[in-house]
C-alpha atoms as a PDB file:
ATOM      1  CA  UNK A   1      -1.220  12.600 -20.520  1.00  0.00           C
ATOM      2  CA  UNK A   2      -2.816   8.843 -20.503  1.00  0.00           C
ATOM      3  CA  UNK A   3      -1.653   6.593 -23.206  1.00  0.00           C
ATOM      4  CA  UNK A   4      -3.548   3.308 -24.016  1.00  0.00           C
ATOM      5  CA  UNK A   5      -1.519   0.121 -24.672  1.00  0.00           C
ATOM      6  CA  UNK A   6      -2.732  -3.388 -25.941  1.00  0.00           C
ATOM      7  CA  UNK A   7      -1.430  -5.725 -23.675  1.00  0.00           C
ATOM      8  CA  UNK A   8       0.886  -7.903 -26.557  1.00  0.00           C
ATOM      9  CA  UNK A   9       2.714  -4.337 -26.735  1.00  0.00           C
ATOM     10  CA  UNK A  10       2.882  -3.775 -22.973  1.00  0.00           C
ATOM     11  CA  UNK A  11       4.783  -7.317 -22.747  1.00  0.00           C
ATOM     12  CA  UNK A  12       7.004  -6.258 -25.226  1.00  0.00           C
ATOM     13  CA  UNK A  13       7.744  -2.925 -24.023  1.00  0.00           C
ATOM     14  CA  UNK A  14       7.659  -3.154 -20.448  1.00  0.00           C
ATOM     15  CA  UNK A  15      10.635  -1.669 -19.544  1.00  0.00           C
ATOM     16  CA  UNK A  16      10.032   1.961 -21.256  1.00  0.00           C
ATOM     17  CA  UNK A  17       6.324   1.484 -20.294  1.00  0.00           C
ATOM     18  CA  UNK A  18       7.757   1.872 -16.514  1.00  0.00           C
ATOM     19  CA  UNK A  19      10.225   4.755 -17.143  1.00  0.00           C
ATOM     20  CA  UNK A  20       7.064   6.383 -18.755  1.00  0.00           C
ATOM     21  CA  UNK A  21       4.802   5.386 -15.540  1.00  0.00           C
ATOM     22  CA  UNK A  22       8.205   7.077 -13.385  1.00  0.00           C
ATOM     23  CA  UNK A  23       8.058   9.935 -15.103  1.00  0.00           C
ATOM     24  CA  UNK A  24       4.412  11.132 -14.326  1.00  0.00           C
ATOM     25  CA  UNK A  25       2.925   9.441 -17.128  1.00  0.00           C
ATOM     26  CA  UNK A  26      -0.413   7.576 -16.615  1.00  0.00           C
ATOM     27  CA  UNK A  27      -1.022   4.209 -19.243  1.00  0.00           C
ATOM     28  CA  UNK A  28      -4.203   2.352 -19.841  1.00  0.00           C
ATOM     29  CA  UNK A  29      -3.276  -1.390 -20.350  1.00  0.00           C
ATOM     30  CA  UNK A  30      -5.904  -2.576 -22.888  1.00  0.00           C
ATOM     31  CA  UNK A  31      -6.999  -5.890 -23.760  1.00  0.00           C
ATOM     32  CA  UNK A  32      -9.206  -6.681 -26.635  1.00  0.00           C
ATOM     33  CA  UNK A  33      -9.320  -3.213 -27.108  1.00  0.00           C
ATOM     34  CA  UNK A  34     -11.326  -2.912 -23.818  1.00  0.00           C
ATOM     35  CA  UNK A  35      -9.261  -0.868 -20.536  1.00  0.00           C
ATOM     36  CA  UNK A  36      -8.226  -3.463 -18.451  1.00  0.00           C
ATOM     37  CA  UNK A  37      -5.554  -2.233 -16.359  1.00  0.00           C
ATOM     38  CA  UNK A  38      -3.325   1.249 -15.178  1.00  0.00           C
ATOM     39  CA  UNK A  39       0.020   1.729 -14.722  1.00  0.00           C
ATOM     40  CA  UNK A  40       0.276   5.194 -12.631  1.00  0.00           C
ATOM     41  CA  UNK A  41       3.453   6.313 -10.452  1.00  0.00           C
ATOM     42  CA  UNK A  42       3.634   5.583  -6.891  1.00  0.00           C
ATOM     43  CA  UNK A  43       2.091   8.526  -4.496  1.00  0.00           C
ATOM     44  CA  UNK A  44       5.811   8.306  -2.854  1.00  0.00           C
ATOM     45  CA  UNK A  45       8.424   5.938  -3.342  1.00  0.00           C
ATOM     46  CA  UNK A  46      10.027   7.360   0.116  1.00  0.00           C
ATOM     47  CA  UNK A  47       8.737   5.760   3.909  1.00  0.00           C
ATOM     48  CA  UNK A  48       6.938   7.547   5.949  1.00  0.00           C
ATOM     49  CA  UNK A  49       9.014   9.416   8.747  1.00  0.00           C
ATOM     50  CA  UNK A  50       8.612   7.632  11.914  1.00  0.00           C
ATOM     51  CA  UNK A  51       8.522   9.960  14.921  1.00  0.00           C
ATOM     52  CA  UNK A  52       9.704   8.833  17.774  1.00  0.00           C
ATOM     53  CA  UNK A  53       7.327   9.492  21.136  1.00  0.00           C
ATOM     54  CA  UNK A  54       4.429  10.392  19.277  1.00  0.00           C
ATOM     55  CA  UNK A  55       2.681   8.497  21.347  1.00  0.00           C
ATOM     56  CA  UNK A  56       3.977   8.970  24.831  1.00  0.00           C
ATOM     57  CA  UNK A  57       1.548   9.746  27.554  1.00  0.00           C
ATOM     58  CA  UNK A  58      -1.458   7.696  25.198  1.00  0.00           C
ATOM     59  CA  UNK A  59      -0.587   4.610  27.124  1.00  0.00           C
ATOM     60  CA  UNK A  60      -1.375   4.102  30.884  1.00  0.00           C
ATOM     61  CA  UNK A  61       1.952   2.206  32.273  1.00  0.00           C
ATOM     62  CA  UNK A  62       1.090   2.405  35.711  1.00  0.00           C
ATOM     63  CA  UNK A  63      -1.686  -0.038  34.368  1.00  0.00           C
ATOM     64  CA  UNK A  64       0.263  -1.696  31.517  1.00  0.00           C
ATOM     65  CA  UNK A  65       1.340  -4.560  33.121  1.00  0.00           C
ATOM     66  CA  UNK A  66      -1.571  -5.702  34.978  1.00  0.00           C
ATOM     67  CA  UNK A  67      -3.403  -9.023  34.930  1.00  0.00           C
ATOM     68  CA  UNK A  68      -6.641  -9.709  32.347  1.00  0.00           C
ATOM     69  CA  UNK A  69      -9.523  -9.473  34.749  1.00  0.00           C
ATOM     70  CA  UNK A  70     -10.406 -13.111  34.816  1.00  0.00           C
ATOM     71  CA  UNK A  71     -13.707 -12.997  32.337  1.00  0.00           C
ATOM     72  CA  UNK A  72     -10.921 -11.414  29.101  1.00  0.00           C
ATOM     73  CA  UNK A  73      -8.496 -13.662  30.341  1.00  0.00           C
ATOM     74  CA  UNK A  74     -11.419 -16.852  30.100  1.00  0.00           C
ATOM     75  CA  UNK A  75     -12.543 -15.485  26.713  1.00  0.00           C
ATOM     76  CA  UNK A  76      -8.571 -14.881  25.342  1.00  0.00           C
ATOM     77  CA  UNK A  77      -8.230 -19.083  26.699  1.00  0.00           C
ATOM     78  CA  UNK A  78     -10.887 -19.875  24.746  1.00  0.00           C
ATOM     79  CA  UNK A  79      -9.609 -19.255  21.535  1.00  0.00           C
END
């Protein structure tokens, strides 16, 4: 359900305007009558799960640690 709020009343309101937004419900801020704005719940309020080794065996470590050959190193200097 969408619900379309003048912007005086969305100052005024806020608060319950956000519980509303929580709860699924999608609000059209409108100013001069005109949509302006949306207020819409966040896709996930959780983190996104980190996993551990995800990447192992992407990088090359043998080579890791190896010096710039000299014309990246000259251009990294340059900056």
């Amino acid at each position: 359900m969408v619900t379309i709020v003048n912007v005086h009343e969305a100052k005024t309101h806020l608060s319950r305007l956000l519980e509303q937004a929580h709860a699924g419900e999608e609000i059209i801020l409108a100013k001069a009558g005109k949509p302006f704005a949306r207020l819409m719940p966040l896709a996930s309020a959780e983190p996104p799960v980190r996993t551990p080794g995800r990447l192992k065996d992407r990088i090359d470590l043998s080579r890791f640690f190896e010096a710039l050959p000299d014309d990246e190193l000259a251009a990294c200097e340059a900056r």
